[in-house]
N, C-alpha and C. Protein backbone atom coordinates (compact mmCIF):
# COMPACT_ATOMS: atom_id res chain seq x y z
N UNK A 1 -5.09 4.98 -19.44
CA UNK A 1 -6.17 4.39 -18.68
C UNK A 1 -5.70 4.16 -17.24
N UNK A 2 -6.22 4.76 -16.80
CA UNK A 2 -5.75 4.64 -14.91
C UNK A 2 -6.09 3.13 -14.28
N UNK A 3 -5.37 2.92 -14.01
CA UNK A 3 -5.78 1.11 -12.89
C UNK A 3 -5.97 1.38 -11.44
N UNK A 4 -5.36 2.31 -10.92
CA UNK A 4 -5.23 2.30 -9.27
C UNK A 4 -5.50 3.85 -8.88
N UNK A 5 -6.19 4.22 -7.85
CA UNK A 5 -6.35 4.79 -7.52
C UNK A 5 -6.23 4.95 -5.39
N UNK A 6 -5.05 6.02 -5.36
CA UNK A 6 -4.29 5.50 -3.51
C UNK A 6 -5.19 6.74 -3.30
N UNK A 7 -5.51 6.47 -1.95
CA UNK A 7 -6.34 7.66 -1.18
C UNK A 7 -6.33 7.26 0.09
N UNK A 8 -6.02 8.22 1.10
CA UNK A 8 -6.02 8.04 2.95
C UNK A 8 -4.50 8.90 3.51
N UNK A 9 -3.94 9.12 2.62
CA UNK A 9 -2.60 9.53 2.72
C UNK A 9 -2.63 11.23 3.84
N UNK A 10 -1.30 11.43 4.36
CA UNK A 10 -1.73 12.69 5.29
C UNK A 10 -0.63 12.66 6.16
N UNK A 11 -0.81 14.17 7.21
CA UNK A 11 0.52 14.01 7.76
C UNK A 11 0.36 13.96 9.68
N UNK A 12 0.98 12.59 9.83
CA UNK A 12 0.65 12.31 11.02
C UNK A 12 1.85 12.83 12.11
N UNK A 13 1.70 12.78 13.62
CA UNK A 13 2.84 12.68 14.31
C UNK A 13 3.57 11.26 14.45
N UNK A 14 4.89 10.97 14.57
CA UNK A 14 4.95 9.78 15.05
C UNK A 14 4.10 8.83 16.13
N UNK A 15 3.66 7.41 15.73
CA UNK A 15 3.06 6.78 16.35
C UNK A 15 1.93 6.56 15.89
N UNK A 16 1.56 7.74 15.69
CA UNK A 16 0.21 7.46 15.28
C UNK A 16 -0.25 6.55 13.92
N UNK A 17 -1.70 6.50 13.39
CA UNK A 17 -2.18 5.68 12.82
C UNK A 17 -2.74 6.00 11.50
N UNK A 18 -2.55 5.58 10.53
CA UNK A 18 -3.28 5.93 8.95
C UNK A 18 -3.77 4.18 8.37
N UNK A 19 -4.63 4.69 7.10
CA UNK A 19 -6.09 3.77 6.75
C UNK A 19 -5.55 4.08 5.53
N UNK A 20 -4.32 3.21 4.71
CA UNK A 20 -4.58 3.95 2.91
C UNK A 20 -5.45 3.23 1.97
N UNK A 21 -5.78 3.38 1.07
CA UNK A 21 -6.69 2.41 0.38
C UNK A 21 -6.52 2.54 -1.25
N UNK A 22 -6.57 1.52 -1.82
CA UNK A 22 -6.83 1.68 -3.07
C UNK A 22 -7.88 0.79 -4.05
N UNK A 23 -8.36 1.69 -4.52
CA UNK A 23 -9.25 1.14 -6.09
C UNK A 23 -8.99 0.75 -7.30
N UNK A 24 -9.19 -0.29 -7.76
CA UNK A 24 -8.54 -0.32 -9.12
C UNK A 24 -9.71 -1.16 -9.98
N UNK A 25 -9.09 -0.53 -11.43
CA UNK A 25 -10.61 -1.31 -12.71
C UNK A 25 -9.89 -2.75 -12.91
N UNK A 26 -9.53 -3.19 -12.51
CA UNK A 26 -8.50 -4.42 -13.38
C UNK A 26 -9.35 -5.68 -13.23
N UNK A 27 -9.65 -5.96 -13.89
CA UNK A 27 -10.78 -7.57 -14.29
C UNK A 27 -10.31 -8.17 -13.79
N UNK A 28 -8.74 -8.78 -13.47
CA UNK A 28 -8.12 -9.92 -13.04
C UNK A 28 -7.97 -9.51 -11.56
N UNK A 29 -8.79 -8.61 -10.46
CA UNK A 29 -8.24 -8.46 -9.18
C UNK A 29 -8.64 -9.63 -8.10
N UNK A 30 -9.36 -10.34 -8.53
CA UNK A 30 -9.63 -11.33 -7.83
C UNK A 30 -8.49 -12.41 -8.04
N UNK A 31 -7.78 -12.51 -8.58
CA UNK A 31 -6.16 -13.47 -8.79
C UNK A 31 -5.22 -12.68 -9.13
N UNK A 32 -5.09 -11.20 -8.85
CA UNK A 32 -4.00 -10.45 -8.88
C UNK A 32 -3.25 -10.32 -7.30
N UNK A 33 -2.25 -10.84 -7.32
CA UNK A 33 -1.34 -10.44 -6.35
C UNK A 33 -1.40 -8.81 -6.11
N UNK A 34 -2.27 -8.41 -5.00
CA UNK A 34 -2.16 -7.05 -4.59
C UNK A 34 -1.10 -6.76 -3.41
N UNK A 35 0.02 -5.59 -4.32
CA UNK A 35 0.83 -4.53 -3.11
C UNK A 35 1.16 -3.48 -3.19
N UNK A 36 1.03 -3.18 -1.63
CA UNK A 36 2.06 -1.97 -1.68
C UNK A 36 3.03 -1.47 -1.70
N UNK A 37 3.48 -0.29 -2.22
CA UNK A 37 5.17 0.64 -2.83
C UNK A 37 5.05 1.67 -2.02
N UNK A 38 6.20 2.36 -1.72
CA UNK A 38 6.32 3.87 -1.42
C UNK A 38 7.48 3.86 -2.03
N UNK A 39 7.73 5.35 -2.32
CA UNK A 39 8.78 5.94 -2.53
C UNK A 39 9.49 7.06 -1.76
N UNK A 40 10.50 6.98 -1.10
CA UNK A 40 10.88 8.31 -0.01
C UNK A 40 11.38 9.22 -1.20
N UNK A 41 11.66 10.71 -0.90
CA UNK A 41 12.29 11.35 -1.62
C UNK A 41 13.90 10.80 -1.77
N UNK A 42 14.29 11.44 -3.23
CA UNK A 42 15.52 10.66 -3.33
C UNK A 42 15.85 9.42 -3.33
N UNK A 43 14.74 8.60 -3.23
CA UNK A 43 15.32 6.87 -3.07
C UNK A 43 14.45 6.11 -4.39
N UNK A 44 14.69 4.97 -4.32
CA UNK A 44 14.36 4.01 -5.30
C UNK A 44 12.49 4.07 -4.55
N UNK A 45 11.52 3.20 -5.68
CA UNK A 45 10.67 2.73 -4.98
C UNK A 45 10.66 1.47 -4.30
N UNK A 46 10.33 1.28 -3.38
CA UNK A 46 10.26 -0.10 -2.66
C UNK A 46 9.36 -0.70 -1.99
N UNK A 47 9.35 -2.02 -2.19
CA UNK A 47 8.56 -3.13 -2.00
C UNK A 47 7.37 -2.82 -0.22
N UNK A 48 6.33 -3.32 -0.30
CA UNK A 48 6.04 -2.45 1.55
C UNK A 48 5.15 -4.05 1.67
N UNK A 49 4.26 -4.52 1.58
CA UNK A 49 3.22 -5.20 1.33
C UNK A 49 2.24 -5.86 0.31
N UNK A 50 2.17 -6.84 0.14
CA UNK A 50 1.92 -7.92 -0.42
C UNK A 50 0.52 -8.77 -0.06
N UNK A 51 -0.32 -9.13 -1.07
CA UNK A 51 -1.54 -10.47 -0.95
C UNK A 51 -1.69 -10.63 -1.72
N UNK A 52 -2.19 -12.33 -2.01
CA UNK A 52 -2.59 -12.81 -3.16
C UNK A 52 -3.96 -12.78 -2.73
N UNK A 53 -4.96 -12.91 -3.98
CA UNK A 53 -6.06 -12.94 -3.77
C UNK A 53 -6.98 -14.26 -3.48
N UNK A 54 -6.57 -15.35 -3.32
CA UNK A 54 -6.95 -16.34 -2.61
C UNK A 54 -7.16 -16.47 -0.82
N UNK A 55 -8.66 -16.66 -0.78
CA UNK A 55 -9.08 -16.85 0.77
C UNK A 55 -8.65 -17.43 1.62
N UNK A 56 -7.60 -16.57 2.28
CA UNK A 56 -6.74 -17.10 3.64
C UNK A 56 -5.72 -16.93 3.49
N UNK A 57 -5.27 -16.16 2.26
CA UNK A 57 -3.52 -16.36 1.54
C UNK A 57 -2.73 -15.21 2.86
N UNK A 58 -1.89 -15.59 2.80
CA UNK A 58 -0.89 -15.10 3.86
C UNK A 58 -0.18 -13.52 3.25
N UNK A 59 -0.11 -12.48 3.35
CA UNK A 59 0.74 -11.67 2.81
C UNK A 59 1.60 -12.08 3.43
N UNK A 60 2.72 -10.89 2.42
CA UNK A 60 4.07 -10.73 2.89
C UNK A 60 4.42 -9.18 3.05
N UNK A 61 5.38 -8.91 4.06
CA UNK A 61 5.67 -7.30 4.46
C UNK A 61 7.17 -7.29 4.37
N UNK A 62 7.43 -6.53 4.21
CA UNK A 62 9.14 -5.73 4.12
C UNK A 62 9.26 -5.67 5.67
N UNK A 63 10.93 -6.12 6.42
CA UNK A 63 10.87 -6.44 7.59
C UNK A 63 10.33 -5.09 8.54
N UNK A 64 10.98 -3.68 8.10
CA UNK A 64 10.74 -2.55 8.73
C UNK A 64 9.36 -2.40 9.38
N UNK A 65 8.31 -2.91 8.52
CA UNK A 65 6.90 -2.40 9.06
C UNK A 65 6.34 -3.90 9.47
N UNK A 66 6.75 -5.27 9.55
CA UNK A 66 6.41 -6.08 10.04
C UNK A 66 5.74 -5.86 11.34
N UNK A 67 4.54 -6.00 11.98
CA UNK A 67 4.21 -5.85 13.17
C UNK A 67 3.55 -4.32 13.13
N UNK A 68 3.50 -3.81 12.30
CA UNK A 68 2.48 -2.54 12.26
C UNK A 68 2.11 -2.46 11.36
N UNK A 69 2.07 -3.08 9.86
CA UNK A 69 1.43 -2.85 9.06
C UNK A 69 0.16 -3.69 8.77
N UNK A 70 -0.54 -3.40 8.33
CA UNK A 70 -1.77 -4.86 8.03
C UNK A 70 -2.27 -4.59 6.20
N UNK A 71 -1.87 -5.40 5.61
CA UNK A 71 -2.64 -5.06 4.14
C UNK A 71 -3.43 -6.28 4.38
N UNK A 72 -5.08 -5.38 3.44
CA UNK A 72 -5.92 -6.49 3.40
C UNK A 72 -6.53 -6.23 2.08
N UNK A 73 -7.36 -6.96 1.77
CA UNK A 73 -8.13 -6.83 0.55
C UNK A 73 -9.82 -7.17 0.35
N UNK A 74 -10.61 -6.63 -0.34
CA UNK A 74 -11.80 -7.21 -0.51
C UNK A 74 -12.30 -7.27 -1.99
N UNK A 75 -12.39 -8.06 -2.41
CA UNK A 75 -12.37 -8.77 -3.64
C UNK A 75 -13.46 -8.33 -4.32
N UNK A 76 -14.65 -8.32 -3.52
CA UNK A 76 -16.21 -7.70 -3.58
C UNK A 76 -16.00 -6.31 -4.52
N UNK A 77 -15.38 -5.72 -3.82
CA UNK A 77 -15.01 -4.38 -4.47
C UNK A 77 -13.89 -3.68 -5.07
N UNK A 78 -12.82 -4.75 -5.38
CA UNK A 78 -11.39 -4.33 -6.00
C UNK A 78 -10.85 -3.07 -5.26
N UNK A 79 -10.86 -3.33 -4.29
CA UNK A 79 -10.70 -2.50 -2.93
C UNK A 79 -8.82 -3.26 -2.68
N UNK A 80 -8.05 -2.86 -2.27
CA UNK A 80 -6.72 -3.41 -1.08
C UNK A 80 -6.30 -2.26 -0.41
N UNK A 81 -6.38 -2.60 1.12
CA UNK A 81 -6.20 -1.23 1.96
C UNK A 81 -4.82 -1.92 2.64
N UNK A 82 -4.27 -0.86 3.08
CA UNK A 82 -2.96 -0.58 4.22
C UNK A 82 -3.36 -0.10 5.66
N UNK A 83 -3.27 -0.89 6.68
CA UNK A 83 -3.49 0.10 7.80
C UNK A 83 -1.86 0.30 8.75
N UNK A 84 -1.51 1.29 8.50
CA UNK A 84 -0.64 1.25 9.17
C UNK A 84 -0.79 1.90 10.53
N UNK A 85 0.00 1.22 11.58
CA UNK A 85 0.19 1.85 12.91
C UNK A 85 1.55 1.95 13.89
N UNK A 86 1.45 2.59 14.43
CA UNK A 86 2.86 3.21 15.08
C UNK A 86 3.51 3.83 14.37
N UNK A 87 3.49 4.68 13.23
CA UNK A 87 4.09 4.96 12.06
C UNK A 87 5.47 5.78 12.55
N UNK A 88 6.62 5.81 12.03
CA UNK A 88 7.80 6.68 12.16
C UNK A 88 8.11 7.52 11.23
N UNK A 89 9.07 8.18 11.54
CA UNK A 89 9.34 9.33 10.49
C UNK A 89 9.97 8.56 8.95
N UNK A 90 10.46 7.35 9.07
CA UNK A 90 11.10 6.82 8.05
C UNK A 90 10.12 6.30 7.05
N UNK A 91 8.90 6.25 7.65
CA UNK A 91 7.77 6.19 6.87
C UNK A 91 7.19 7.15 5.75
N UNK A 92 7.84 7.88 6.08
CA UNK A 92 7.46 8.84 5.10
C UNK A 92 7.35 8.60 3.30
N UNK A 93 6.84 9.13 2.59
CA UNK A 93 7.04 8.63 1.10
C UNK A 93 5.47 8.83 0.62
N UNK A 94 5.55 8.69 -0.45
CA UNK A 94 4.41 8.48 -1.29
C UNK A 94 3.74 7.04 -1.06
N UNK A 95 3.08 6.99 -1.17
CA UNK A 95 2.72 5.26 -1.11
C UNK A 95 1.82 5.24 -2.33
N UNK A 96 1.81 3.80 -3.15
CA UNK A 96 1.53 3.18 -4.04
C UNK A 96 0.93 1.73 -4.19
N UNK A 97 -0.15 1.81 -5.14
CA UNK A 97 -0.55 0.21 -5.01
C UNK A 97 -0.94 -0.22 -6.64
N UNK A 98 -0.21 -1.85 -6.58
CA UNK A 98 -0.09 -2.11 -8.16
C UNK A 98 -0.31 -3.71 -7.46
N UNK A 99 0.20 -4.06 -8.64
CA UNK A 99 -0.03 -5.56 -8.59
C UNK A 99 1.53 -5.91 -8.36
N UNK A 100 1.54 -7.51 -7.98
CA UNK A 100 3.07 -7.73 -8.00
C UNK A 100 3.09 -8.94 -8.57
N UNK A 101 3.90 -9.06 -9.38
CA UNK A 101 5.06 -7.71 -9.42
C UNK A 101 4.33 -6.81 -10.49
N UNK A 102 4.97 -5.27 -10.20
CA UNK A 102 3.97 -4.55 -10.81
C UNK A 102 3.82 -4.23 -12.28
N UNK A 103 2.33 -3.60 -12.83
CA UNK A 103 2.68 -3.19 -13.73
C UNK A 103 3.55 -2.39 -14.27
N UNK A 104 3.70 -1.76 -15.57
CA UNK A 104 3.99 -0.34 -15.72
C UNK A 104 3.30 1.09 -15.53
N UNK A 105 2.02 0.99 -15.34
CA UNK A 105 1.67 1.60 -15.10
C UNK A 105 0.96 1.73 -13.44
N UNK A 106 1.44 3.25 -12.83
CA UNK A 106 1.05 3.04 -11.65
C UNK A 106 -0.16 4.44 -11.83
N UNK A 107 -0.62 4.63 -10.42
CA UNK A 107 -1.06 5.40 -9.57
C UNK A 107 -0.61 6.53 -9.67
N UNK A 108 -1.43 7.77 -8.79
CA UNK A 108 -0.77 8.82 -8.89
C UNK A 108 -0.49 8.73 -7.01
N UNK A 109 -0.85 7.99 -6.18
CA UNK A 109 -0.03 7.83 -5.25
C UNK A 109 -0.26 8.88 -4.04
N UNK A 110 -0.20 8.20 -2.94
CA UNK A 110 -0.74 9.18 -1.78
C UNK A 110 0.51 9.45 -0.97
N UNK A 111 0.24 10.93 -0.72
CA UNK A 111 1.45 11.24 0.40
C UNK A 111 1.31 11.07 2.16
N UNK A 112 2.66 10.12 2.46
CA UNK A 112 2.03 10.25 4.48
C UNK A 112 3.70 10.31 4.43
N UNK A 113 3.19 11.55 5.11
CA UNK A 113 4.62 12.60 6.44
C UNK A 113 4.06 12.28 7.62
N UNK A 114 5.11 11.42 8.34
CA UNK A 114 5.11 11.53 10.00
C UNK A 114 6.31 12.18 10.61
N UNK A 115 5.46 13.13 10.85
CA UNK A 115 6.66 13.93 12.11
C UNK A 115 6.75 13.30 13.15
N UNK A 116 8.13 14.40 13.95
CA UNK A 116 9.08 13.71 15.12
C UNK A 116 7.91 14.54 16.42
C-alpha cells in the first residue's frame, strides 16, 4: 500500500530553484510529524526537513540547507512541499518524504541533479 507519493524533482543548474511535493493517504497527517530525506548516490539516507502538524509549529532543517530550504505543509490536503532555493551540486539525491521518524515504508522518491 503506497503512503507517499514525491513529485517536482528535475535537473537544475546551480542556484537555481525547485518546488518538491508530496501526497500521502495516511489518516493520522494532520498530527504526523512531516519530513524530508534524500539519498545521494553511495551514501546513507539523510535527515533534510522536518514539521509537525500543529498551527505555527516551527520545523527543523539539517544545517547545510538552513536558509534555502522552506518545508511547509497543508493539512487540507495531506499535501508537505519542499521549496528549495539556491540549490548546489551537493544537493543532488533522490529526495523523499515520510513521517518522522519514519516509517518503513517509503516512496518511490524524486530525482534533483544540480549542475555546476
Amino acid at each position: 500500500q503506497e503512503q507517499f507519493v514525491e513529485t517536482g524533482g528535475g535537473q537544475v543548474q546551480a542556484g537555481e530553484s525547485l518546488r518538491l511535493s508530496c501526497t500521502t493517504s495516511r489518516r493520522t497527517f494532520t498530527t504526523d510529524v512531516m519530513g524530508w530525506f534524500r539519498q545521494a548516490p553511495g551514501k546513507e539516507r539523510e535527515f533534510v526537513a522536518a514539521v509537525p502538524g500543529w498551527l505555527g509549529a516551527h520545523p527543523n532543517y539539517r544545517n547545510s540547507v538552513k536558509g534555502r530550504f522552506i518545508i511547509s505543509r497543508d493539512n487540507a490536503k495531506n499535501v508537505v512541499d519542499l521549496q528549495m532555493k539556491s540549490l548546489k551540486p551537493e544537493d543532488t539525491a533522490v529526495y523523499y518524504c515520510n513521517t518522522w521518524p519514519p516509517q518503513d515504508v517509503w516512496g518511490q522518491g524524486t530525482q534533483v541533479t544540480v549542475s555546476t
